[in-house]
Protein backbone atom coordinates (compact mmCIF):
# COMPACT_ATOMS: atom_id res chain seq x y z
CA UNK A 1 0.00 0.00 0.00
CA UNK A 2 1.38 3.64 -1.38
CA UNK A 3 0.47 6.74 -1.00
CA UNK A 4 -1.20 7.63 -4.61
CA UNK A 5 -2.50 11.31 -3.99
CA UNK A 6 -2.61 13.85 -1.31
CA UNK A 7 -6.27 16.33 -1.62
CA UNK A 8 -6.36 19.15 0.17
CA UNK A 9 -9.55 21.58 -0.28
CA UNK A 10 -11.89 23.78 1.61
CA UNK A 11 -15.59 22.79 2.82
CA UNK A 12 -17.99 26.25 2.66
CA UNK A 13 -20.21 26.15 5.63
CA UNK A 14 -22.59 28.84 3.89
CA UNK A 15 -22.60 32.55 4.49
CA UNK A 16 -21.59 33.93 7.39
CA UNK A 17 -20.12 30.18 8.71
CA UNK A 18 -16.64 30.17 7.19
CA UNK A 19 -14.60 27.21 5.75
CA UNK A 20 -13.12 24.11 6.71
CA UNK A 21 -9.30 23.34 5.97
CA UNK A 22 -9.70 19.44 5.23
CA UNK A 23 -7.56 16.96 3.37
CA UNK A 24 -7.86 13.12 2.20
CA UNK A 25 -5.10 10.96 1.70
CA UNK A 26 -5.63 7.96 -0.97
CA UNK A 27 -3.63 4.81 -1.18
CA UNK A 28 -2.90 3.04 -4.55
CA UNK A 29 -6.03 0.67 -3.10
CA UNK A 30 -8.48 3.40 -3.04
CA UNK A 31 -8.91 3.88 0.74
CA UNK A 32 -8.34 7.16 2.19
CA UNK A 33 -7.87 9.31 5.70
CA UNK A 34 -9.52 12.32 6.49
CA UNK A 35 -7.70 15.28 8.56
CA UNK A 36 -8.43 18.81 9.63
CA UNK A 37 -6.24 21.53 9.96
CA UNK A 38 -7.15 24.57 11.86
CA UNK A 39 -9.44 26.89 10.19
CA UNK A 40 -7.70 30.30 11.01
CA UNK A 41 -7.52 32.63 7.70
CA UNK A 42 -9.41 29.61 6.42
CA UNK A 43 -6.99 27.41 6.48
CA UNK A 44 -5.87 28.76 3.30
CA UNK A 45 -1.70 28.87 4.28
CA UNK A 46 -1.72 25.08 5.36
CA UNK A 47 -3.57 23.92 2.55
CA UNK A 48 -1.06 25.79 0.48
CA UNK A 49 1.70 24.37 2.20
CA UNK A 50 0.05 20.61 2.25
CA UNK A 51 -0.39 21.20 -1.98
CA UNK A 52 3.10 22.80 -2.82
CA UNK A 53 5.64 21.64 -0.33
CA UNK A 54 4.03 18.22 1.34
CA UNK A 55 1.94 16.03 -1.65
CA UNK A 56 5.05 15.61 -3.24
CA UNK A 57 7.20 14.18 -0.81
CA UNK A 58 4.52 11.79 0.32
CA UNK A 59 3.74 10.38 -2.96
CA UNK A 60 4.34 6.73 -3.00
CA UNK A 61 5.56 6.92 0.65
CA UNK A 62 4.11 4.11 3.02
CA UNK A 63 1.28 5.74 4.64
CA UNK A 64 1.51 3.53 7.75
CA UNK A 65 4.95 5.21 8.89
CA UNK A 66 3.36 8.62 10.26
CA UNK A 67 5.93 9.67 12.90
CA UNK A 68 8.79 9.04 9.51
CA UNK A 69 6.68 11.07 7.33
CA UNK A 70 6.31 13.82 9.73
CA UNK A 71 9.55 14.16 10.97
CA UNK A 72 10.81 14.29 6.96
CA UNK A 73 7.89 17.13 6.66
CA UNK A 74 9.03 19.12 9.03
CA UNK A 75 12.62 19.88 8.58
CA UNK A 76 12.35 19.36 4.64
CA UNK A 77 10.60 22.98 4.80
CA UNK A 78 11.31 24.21 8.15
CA UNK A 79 12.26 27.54 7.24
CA UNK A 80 8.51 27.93 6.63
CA UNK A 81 7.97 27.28 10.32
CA UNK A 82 7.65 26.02 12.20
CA UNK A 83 4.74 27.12 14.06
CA UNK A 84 1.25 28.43 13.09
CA UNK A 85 0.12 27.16 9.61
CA UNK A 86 3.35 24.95 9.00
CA UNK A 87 2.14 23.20 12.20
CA UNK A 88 -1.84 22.77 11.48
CA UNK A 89 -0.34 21.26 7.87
CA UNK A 90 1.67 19.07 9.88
CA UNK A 91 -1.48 18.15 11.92
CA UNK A 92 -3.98 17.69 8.65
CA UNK A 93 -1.68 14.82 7.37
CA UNK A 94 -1.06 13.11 10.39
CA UNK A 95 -4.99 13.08 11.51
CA UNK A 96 -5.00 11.70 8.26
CA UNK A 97 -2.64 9.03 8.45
CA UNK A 98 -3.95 7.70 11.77
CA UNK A 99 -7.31 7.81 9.96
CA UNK A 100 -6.02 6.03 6.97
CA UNK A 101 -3.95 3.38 9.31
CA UNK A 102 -7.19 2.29 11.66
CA UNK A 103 -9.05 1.57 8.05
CA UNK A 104 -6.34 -0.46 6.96
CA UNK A 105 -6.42 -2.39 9.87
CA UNK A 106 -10.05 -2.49 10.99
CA UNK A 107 -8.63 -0.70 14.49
CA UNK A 108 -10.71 2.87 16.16
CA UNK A 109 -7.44 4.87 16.74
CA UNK A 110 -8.00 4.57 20.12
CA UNK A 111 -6.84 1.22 20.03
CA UNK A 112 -3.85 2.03 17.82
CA UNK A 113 -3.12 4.63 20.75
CA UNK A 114 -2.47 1.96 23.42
CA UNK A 115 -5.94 1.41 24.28
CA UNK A 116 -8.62 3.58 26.09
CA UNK A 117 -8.80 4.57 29.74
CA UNK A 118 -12.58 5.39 29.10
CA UNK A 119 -14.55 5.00 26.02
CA UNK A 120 -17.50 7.20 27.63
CA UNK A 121 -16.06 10.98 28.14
CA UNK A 122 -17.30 13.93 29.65
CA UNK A 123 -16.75 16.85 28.26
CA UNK A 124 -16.87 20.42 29.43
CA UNK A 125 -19.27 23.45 27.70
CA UNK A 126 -16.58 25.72 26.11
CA UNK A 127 -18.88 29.09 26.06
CA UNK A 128 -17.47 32.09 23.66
CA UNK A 129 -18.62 35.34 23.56
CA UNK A 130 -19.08 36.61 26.72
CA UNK A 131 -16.85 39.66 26.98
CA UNK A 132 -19.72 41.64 24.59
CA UNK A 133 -22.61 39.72 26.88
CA UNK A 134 -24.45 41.63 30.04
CA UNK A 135 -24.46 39.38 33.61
CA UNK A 136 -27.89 38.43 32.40
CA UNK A 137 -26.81 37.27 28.24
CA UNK A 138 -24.08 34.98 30.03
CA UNK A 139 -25.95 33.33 32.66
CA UNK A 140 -29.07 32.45 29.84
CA UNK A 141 -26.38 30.98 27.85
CA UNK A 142 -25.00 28.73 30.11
CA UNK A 143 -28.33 27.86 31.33
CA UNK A 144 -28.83 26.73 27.94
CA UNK A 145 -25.46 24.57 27.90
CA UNK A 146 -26.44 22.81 31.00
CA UNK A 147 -29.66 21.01 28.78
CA UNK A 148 -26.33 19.21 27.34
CA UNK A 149 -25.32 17.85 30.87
CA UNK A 150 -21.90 18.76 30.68
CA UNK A 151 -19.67 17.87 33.43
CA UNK A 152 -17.50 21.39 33.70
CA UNK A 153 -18.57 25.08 32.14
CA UNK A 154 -15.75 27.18 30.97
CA UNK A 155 -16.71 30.70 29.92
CA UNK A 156 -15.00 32.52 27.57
CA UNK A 157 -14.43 36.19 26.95
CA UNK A 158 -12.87 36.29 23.44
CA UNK A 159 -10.81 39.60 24.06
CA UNK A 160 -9.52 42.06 21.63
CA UNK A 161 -5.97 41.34 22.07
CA UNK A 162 -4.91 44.89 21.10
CA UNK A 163 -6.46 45.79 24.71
CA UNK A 164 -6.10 44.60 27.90
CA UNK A 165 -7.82 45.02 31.48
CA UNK A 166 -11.23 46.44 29.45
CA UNK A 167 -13.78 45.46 32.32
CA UNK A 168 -12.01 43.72 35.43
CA UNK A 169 -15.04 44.26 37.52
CA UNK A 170 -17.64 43.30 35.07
CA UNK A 171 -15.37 39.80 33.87
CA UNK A 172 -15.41 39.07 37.63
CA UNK A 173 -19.32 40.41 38.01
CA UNK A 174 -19.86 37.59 35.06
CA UNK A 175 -18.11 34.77 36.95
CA UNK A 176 -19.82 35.61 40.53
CA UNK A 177 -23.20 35.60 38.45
CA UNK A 178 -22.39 31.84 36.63
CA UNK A 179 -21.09 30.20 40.18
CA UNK A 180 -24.10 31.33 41.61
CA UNK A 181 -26.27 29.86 39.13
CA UNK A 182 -24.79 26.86 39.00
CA UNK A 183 -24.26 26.11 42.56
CA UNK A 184 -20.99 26.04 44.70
CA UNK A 185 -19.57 22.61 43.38
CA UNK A 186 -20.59 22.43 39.85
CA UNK A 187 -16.70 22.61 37.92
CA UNK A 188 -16.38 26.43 36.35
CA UNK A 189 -13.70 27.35 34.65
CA UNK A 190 -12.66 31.02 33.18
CA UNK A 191 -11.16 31.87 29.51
CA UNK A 192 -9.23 35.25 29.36
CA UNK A 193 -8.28 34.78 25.53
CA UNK A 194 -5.26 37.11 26.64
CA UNK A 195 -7.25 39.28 28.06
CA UNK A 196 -5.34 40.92 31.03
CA UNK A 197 -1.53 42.97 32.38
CA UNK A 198 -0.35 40.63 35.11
CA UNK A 199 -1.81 43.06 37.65
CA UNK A 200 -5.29 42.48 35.87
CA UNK A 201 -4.92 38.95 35.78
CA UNK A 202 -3.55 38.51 39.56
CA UNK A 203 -6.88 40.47 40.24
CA UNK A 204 -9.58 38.46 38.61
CA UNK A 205 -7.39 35.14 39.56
CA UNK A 206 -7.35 36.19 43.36
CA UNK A 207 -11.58 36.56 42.33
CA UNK A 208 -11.47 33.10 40.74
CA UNK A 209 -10.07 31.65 43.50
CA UNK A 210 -12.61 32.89 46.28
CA UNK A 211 -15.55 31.42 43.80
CA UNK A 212 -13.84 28.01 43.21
CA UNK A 213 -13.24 27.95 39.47
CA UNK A 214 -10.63 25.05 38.57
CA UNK A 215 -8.56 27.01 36.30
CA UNK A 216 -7.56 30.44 34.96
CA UNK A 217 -6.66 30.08 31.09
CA UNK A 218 -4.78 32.42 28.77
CA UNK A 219 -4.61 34.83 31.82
CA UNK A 220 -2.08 36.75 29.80
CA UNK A 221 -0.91 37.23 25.87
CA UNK A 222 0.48 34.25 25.19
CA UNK A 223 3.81 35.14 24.11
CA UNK A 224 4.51 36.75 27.44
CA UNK A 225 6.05 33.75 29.13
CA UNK A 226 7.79 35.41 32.07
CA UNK A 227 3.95 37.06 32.27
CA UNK A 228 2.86 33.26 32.92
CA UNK A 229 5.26 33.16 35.31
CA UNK A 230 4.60 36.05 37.58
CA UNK A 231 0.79 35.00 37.59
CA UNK A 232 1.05 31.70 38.05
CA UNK A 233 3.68 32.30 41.02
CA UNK A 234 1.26 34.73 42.65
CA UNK A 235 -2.31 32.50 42.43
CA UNK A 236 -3.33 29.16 43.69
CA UNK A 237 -5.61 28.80 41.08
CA UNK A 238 -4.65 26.32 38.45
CA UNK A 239 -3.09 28.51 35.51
CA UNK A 240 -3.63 27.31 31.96
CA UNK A 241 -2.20 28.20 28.45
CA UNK A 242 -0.86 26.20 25.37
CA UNK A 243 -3.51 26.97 22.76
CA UNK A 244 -1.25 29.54 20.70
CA UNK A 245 1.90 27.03 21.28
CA UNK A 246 2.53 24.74 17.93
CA UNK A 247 5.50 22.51 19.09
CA UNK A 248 7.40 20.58 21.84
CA UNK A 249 9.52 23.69 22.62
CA UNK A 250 7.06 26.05 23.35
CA UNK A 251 5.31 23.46 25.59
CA UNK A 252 8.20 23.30 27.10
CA UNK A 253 8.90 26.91 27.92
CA UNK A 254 4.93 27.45 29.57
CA UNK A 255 5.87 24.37 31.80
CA UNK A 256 9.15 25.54 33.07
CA UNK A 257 7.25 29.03 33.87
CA UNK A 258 4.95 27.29 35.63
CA UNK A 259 1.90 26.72 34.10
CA UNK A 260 -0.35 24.02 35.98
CA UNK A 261 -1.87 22.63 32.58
CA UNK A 262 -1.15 23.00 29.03
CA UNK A 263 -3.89 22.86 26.27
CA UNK A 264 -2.28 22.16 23.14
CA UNK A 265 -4.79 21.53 19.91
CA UNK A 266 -4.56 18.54 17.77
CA UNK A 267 -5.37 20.56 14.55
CA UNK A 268 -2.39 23.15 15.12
CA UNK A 269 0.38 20.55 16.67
CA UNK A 270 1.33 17.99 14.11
CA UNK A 271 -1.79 15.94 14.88
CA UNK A 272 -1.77 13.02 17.13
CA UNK A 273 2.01 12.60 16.80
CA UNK A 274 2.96 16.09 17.84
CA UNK A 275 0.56 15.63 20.65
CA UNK A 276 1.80 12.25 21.94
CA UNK A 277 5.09 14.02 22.36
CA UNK A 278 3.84 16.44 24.10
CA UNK A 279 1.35 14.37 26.66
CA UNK A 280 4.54 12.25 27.50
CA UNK A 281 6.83 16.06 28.14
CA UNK A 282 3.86 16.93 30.51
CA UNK A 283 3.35 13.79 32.09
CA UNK A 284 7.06 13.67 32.52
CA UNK A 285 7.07 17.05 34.46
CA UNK A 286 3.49 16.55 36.60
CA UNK A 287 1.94 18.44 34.66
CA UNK A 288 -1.64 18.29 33.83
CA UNK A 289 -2.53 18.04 29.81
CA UNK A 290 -6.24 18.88 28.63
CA UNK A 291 -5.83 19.45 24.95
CA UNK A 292 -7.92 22.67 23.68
CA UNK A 293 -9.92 21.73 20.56
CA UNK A 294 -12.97 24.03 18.83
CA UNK A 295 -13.61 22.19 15.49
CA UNK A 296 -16.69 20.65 15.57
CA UNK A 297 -16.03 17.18 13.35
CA UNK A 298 -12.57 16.11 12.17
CA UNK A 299 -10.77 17.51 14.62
CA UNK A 300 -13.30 17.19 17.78
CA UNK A 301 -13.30 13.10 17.01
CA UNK A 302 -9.72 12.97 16.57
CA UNK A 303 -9.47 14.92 20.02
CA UNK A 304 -11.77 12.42 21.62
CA UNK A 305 -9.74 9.59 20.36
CA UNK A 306 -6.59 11.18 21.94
CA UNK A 307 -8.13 12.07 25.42
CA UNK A 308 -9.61 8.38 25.33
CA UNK A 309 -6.01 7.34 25.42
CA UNK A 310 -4.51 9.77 27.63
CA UNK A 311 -2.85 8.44 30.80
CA UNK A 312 -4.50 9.10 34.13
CA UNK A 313 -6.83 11.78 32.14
CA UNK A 314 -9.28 13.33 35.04
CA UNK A 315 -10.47 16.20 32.69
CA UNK A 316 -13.37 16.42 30.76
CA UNK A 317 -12.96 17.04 27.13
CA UNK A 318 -13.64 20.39 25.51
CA UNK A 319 -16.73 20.49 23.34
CA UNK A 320 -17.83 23.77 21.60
CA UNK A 321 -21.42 23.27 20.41
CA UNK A 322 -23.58 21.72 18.29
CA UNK A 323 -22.74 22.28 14.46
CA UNK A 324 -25.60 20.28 12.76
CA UNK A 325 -24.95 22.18 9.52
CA UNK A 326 -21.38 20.71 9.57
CA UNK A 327 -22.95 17.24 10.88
CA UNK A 328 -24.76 16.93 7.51
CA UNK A 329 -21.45 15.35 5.92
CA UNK A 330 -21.31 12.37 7.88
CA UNK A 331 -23.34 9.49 8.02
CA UNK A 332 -22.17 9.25 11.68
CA UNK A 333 -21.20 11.75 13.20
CA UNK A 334 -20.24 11.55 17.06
CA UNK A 335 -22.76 13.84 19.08
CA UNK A 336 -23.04 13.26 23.16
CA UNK A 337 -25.42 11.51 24.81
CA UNK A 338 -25.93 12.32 28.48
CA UNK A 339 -23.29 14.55 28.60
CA UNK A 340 -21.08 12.13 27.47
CA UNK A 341 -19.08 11.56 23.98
CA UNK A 342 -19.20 7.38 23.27
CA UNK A 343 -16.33 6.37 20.99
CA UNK A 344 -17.37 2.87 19.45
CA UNK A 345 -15.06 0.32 17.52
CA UNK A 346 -15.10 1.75 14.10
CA UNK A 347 -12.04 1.96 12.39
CA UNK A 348 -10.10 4.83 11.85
CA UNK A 349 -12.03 8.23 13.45
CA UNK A 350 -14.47 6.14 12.98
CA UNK A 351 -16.44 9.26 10.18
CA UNK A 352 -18.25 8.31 7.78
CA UNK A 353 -18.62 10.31 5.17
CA UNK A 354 -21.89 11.04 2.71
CA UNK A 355 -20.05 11.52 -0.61
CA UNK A 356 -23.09 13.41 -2.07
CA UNK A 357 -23.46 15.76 1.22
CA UNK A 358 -19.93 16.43 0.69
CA UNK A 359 -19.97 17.10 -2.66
CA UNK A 360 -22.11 20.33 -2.44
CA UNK A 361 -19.58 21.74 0.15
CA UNK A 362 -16.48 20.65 -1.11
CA UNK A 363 -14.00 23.21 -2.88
CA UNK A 364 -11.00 22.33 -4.21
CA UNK A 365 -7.80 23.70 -3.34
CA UNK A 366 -6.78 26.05 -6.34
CA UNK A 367 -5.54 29.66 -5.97
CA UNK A 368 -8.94 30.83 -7.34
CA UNK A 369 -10.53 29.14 -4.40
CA UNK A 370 -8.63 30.92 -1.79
CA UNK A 371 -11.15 32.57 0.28
């Protein structure tokens, strides 16, 4: 079994609902793996780099060799990363490739992992939006989010990252208003988005800590390590961060500043490879690991395979909402049930796709279809 052709191209969601950077890998057999790069600017830089730089080195490679075939990928071009979109390219093939690998050998990735810890897993509401919501707006919405029996809320404030400190008292107003409506040992936690100054942060942290929320993430921008460091020094509060990092090294540098758990995305960190690495670098140091992870198909299964597998894993997985318009593609797509995600024994990601569904959405990856 060869590789035979590497397709990247876009999936339009309809207006105002953006695209999807996918890609399918086919074998000289005919089968193929789906995987998902993350969708920021579209996608359009990683499928760019997946068309010009990676399809032709993985042409008639073995397709069941995926840590080879991404270490080759990455330092053949690494002067194009290696973070950001070089990274989410990275991630696209490998989802791919584990995708690709369970189908040719009738395995759920989870299995191809090492096994699963727990097939049935929780997952916590992931809430965006609510720096532009009133106290009222962001307790109705999470009122709404708890019809999905989810085992932890996090609520997010999506901040303009030109700004910082915009509303201290109203962001801690906000998370008063959600502990109290969901009682004093329901699991909160509270999404910055890079939000604060240290000072700011050490302020609404010292907040978060009197109201019980489990973590504090992105307190600070995100390149600021030594920021990390002063905030996480000064709280008790769990500290989080690792969504903007794209390798092992920059993993590396939020643990040594102290950060309690690191949230690195499968769709921006070489896939499940780049992630294994980096679950086995936390481990290693203590250090909790709940990987951050928006996408609503591709790359939330793919995420569920990988927390299935994680070691020890206490943490619910993230889950950002419904997406039935993106649902529409797949003859199964994986949707909770009690407030819990159920991985079965379907190989691969275990997505099936409906080829005609697909069809209407699918555009391929040509410069005129740059969005």
């Amino acid at each position: 079994m060869k590789i035979a052709r590497v397709e990247p191209f876009h999936v339009d969601w309809g207006a105002g609902r953006g695209r999807s950077a996918w890609v399918r890998i086919w074998t000289d057999d005919g089968a193929f793996g789906l995987g998902e790069a993350s969708p920021m600017v579209h996608g359009n830089a990683s499928l760019e780099i997946i068309a010009s730089a990676f399809a032709p080195m993985l042409r008639g490679a073995d397709p069941l060799q995926a840590r080879v075939l991404q270490d080759r990928l990455f330092h053949e071009h690494i002067k194009v990363g290696p973070e950001g979109a070089y990274a989410a390219a990275l991630a696209a093939i490998d989802i791919a490739l584990w995708d690709l690998k369970g189908k040719a050998l009738g395995q759920p990735v989870w299995r191809l992992l090492g096994g699963a810890w727990r097939r049935e897993l929780p997952f916590y509401a992931s809430i965006g939006g609510n720096g532009q919501r009133s106290v009222d707006e962001v307790c109705k919405v999470v009122e709404q989010w708890l019809a999905l029996e989810p085992a932890q809320v996090k609520i997010r404030f999506d901040a303009n990252k030109t700004a910082r400190d915009v509303d201290l008292d109203g962001d801690i107003a906000k998370a008063r208003a959600v502990r109290k409506l969901v009682g004093d040992r329901f699991p909160l936690a509270f999404d910055s988005n890079n939000g604060y100054s240290v000072q700011g942060a050490i302020k609404v942290g010292r907040a978060l800590e009197e109201l019980g929320y489990v973590w504090f993430e992105e307190p600070v921008q995100h390149y600021h390590v030594e920021s990390f460091a002063k905030v996480a020094a000064a709280l008790d509060i769990a500290v989080s961060a690792g969504e903007q990092e794209y390798t092992l090294q920059g993993i590396k540098r939020l643990i040594e500043a102290g950060v309690d758990i690191v949230q690195p995305d499968i769709v921006k960190t070489g896939g499940f490879t780049g992630l294994a690495d980096m679950a086995a670098l936390a481990r290693a140091h203590g250090v909790d690991l709940v990987p951050h992870q928006t996408q609503p198909s591709i790359g939330h299964t793919a995420n569920l395979h990988f927390v299935a597998s994680l070691t020890h894993s206490h943490h619910p997985a993230e889950y950002n909402g419904p997406r039935e318009v993106q649902d529409v593609v797949f003859r199964t797509p994986v949707r909770p049930v009690k407030g819990k995600f159920v991985l079965s024994d379907a190989p691969g990601l275990g997505l099936e796709l409906d080829e005609a569904e697909l069809l209407k959405r699918a555009v391929p990856w040509t410069s005129s279809a740059r969005a």
